[in-house]
Protein backbone atom coordinates (compact mmCIF):
# COMPACT_ATOMS: atom_id res chain seq x y z
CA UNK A 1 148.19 136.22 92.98
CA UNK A 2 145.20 135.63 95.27
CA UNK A 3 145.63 133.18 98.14
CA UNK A 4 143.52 129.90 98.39
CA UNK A 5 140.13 130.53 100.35
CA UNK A 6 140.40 128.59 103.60
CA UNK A 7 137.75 126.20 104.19
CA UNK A 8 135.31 126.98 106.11
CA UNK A 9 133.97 124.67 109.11
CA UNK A 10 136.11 122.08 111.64
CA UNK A 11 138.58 119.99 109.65
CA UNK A 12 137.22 116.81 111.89
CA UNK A 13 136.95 113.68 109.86
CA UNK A 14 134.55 110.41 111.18
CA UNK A 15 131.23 108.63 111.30
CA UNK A 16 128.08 109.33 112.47
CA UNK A 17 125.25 106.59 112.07
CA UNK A 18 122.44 108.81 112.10
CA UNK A 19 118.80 106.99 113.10
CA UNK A 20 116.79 109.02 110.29
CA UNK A 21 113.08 109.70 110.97
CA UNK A 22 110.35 109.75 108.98
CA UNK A 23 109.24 112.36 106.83
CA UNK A 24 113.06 113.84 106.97
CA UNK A 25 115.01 113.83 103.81
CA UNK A 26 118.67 112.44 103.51
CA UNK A 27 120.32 115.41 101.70
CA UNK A 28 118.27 117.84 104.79
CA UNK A 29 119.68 115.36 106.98
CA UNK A 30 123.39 115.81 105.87
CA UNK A 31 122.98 119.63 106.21
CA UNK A 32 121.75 119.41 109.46
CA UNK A 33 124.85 117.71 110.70
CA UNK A 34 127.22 119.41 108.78
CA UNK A 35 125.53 122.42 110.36
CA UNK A 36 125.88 121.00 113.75
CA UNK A 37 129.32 119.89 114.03
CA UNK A 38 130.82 123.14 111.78
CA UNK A 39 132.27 120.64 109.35
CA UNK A 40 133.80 121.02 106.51
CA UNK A 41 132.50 118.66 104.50
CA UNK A 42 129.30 116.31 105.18
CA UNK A 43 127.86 113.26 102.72
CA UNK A 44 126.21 110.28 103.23
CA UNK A 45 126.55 106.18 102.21
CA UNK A 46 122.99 105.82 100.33
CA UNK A 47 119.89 107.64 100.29
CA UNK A 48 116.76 106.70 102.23
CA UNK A 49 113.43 108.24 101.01
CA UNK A 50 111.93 110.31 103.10
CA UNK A 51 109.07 107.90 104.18
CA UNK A 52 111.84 105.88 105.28
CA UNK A 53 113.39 105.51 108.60
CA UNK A 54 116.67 103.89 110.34
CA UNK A 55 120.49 103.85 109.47
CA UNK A 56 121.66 106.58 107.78
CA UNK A 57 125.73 106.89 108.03
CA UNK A 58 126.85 110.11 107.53
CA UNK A 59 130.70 111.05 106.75
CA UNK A 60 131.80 114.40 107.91
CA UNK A 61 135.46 115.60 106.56
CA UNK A 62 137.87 113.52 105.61
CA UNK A 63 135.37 109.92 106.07
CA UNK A 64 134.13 111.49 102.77
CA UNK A 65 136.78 110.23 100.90
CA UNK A 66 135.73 106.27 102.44
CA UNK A 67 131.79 106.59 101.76
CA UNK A 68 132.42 104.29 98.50
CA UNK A 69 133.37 101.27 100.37
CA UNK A 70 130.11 101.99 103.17
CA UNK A 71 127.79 102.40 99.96
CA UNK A 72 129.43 99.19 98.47
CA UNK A 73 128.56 97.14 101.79
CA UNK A 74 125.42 94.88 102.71
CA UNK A 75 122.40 96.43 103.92
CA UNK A 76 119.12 95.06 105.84
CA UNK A 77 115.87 96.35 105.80
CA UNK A 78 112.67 95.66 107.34
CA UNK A 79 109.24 96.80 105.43
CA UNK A 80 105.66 96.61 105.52
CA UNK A 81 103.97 95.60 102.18
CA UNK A 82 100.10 96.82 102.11
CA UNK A 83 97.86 94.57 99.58
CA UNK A 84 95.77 95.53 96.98
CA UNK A 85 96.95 98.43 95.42
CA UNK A 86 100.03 99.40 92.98
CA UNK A 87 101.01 103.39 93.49
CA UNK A 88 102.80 105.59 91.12
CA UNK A 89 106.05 106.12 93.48
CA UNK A 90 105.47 101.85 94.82
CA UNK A 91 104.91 103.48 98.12
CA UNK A 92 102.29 105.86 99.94
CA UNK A 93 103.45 108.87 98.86
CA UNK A 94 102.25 108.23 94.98
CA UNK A 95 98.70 107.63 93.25
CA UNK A 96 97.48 104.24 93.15
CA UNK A 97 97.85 102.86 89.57
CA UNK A 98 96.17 99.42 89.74
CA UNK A 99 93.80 97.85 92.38
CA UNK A 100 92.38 94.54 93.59
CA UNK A 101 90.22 93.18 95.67
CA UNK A 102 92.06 89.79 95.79
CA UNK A 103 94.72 88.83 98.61
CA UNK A 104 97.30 86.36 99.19
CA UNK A 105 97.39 83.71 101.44
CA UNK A 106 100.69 83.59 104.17
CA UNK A 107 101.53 80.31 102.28
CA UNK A 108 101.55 81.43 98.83
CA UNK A 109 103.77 84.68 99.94
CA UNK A 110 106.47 82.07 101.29
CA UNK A 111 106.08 80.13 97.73
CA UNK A 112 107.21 83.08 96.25
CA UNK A 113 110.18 84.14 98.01
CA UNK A 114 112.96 81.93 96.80
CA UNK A 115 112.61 83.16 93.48
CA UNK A 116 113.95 86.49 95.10
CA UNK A 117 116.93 84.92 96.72
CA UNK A 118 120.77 84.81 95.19
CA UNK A 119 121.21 87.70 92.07
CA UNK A 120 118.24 88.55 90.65
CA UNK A 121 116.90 91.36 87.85
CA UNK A 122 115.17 93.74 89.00
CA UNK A 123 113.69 97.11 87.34
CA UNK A 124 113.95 100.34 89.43
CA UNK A 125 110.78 102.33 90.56
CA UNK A 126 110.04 105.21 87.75
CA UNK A 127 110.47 107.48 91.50
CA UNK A 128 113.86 106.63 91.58
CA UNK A 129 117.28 108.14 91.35
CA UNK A 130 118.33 106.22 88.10
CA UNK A 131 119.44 108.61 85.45
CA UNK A 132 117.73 108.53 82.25
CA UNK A 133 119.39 109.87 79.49
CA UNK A 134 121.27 112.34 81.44
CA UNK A 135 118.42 113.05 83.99
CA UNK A 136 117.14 111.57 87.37
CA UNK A 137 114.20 109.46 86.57
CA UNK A 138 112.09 110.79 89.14
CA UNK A 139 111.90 114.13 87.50
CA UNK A 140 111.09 112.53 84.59
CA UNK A 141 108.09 110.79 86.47
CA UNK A 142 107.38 114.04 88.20
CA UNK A 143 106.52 115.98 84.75
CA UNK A 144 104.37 113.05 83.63
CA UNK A 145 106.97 110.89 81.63
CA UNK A 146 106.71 107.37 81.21
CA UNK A 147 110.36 106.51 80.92
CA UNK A 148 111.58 103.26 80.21
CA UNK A 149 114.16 101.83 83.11
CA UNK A 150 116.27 98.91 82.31
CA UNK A 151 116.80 96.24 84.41
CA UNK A 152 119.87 95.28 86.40
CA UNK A 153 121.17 92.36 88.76
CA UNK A 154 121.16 92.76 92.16
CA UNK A 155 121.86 90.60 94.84
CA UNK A 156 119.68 89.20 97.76
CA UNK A 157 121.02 87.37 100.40
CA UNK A 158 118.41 86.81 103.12
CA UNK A 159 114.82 87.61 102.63
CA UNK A 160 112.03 86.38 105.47
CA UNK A 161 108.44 87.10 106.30
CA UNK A 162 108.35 88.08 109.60
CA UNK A 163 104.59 88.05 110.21
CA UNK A 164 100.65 88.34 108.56
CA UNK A 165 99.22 90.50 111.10
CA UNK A 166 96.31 90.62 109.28
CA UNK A 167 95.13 90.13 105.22
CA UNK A 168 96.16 93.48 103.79
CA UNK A 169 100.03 93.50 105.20
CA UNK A 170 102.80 91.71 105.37
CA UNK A 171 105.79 92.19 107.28
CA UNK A 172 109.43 91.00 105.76
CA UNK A 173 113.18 91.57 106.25
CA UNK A 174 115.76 91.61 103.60
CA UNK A 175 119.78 91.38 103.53
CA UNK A 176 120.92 92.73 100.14
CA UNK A 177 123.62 94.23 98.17
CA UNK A 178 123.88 97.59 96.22
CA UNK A 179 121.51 99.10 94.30
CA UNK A 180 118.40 97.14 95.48
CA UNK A 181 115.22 98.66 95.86
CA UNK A 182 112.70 97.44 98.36
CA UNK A 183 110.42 99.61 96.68
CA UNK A 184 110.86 97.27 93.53
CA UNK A 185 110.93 93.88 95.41
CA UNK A 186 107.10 95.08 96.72
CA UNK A 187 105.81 95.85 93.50
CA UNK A 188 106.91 92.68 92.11
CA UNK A 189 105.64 90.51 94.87
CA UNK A 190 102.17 92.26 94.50
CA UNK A 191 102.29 91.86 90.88
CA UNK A 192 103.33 88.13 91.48
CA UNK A 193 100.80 87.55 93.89
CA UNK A 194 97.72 88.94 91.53
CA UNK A 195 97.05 90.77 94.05
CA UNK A 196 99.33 94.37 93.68
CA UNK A 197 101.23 96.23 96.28
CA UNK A 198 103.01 98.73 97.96
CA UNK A 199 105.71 99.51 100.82
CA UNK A 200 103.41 101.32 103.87
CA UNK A 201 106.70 100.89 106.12
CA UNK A 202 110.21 100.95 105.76
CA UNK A 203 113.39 100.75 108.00
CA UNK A 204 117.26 100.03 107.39
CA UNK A 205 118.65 98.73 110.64
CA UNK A 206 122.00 97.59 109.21
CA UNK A 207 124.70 99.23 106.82
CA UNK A 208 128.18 97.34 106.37
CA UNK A 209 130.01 97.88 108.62
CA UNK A 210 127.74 99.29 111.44
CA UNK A 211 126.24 98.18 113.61
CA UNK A 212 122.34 98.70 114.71
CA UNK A 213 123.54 99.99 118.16
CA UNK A 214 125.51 102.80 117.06
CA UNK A 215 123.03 104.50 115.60
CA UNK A 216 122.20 107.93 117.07
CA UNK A 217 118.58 109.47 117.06
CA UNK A 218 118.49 112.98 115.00
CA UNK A 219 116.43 114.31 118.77
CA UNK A 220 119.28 113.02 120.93
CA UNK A 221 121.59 115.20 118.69
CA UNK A 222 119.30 118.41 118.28
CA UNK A 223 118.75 118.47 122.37
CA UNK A 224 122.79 119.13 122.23
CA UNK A 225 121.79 122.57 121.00
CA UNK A 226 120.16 123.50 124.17
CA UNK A 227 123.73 123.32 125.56
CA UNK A 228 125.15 127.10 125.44
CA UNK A 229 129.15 126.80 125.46
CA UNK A 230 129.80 125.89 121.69
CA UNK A 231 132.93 123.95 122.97
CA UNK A 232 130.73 121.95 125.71
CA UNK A 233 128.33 121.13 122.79
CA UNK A 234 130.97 120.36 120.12
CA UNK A 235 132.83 117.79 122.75
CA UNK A 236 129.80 116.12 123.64
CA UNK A 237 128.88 116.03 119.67
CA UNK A 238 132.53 114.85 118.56
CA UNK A 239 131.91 112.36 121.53
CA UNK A 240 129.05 110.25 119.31
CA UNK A 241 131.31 109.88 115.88
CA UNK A 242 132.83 106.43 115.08
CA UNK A 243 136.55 106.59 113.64
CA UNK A 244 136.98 106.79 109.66
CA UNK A 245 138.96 103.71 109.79
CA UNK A 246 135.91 101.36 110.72
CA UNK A 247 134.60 101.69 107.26
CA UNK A 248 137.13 100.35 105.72
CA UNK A 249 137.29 97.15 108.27
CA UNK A 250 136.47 94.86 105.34
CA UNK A 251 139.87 96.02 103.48
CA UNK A 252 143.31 94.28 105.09
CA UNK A 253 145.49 97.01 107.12
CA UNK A 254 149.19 98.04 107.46
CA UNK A 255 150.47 99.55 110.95
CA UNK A 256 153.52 101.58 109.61
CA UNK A 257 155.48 104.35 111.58
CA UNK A 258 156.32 107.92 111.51
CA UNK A 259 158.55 107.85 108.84
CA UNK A 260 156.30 105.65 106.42
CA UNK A 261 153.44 108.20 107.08
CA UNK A 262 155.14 111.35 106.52
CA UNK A 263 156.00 109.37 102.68
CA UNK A 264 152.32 108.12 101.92
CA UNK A 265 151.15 111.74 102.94
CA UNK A 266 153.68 113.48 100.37
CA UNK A 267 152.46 111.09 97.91
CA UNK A 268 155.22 108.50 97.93
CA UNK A 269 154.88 104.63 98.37
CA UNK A 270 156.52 102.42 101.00
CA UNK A 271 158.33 98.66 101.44
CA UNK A 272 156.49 96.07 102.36
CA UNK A 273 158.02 93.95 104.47
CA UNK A 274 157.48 91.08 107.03
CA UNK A 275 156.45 87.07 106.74
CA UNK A 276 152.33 88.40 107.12
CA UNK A 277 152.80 91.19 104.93
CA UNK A 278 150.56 91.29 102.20
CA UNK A 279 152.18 89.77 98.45
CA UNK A 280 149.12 91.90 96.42
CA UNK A 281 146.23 93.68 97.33
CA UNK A 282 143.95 95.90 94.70
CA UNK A 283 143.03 97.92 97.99
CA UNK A 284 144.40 98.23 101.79
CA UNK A 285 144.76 101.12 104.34
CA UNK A 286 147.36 102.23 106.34
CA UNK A 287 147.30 103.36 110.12
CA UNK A 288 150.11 105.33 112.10
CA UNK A 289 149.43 105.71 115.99
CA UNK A 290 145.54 104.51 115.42
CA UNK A 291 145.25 107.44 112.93
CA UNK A 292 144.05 106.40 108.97
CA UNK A 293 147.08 107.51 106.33
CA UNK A 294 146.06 106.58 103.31
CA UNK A 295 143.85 104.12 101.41
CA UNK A 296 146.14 102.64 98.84
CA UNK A 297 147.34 99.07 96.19
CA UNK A 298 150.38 96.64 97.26
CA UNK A 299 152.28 95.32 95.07
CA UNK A 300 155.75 93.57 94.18
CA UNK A 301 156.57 94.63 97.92
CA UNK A 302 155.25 98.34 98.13
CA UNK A 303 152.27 100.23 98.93
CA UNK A 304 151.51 102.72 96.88
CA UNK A 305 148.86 105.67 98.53
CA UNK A 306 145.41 106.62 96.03
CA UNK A 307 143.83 108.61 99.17
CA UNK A 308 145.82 110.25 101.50
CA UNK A 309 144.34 112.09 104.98
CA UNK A 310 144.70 114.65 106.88
């Protein structure tokens, strides 16, 4: 009977909150850093095209197994809309579709706005990752398919122009939930508007829970391979990740002890106890000595583990 192959790579488990550039994919982006810091595992909490830039938060190891509740968070973007034309992809990278010489005035581009404010419908670009009958719809649009994409509610919290610098642009920021495209909200503001358009710039600064100032520029982390001693460089890379636990801040939390952890890890719940224990929670984690246990439900007085860590 042959043994189980060993994974290869670092069994290290955390965040980084990678500052993407331009013109550099998210999946190349994952490999890069999985690459980098010799992990075992590497995946991220939501795409951002490649003409996109900002926030990208990468798991690496265990901080897989919590990139559900990062992609579930609120995000904020900031984006450029460019007037007068409507492009096959709703950005620069496709065709232009539809054209017009007409533009809108700052005032009627705030009239508009509150309509996309609170949960809205909204139909995906045809250059997007919504799977159509089995396949990704952008394949679909690549081989020259028109493909129908239903609609679906998503919500928008916040949405501001920021500034007109001139006729053809506008510049706006949006707070939103899952599954929004910014992509989309263009589109439909051009199309609103009379006057068509497309994103020409576009930047996440915010994913729930992180912050804006923990992000990490990809150079800062490829001039780290100029340093020779892969221990030196593996420290001072370790040195830039943000614990696993932080993405689950939004979830309440059980300190237990030694004992209690050694339970949840073979699989086993625990008691709840204490006056500001939790009664019943569909989700919580645990922590032993500032390390995450397990990601689990309480219930009539015990919590019983659905994720367990290393």
């Amino acid at each position: 009977m042959s043994k189980p192959r060993k994974p290869k790579g670092r069994p290290i488990s955390g965040w980084l909150i990678l500052d993407k550039p331009v013109d550099f994919g998210s999946t190349e982006a994952v490999s890069k850093l999985k690459w980098l810091y010799k992990a075992q595992k590497a995946g991220h909490a939501g795409t951002l095209d490649p003409l996109a830039s900002g926030m990208l938060p990468i798991a690496l190891g265990d901080a897989t197994k919590t990139v559900p509740y990062v992609m579930d968070g609120r995000k904020i973007y900031e984006f450029t809309v460019s007037w007068g034309e409507e492009r096959a992809t709703d950005d620069l990278e496709g065709d232009v579709t539809q054209s017009s010489e007409r533009r809108p005035t700052e005032q009627q581009i705030h009239d508009i706005l509150p309509r996309y404010i609170g949960t809205i419908s909204q139909v995906p670009p045809q250059f997007s990752a919504i799977k159509i009958a089995g396949e990704r719809a952008y394949d679909l649009a690549r081989d020259g398919a028109a493909v129908e994409i239903p609609s679906r509610e998503v919500e928008i919290f916040r949405l501001t122009l920021l500034a007109c610098p001139d006729a053809n642009t506008a510049h706006f920021e949006v707070e939103c939930g899952k599954g929004t495209y910014v992509r989309a909200l263009a589109r439909d503001f051009g199309r609103e508007l009379g006057c068509y358009g497309h994103i020409s710039g576009l930047r996440r600064t915010f994913v729930a829970p992180f912050a804006e100032e923990t992000m990490v520029p990809l150079a800062n982390l490829v001039a780290l391979e100029a340093i020779e001693d892969m221990d030196e460089r593996l420290a001072a890379l370790d040195a830039l990740l943000i614990d696993t636990c932080e993405a689950l801040s939004a979830l309440p939390h059980l300190v237990i002890n030694d004992d209690q952890a050694h339970r949840l890890k073979l699989g086993n719940p625990i008691l709840v106890r204490g006056r500001d224990a939790p009664i019943a929670e569909s989700e919580a984690y645990a922590t032993a000595r500032g390390r995450l246990i397990a990601i689990g439900e309480i219930g009539q007085g015990e919590f019983r583990p659905k994720r367990v860590f290393a």
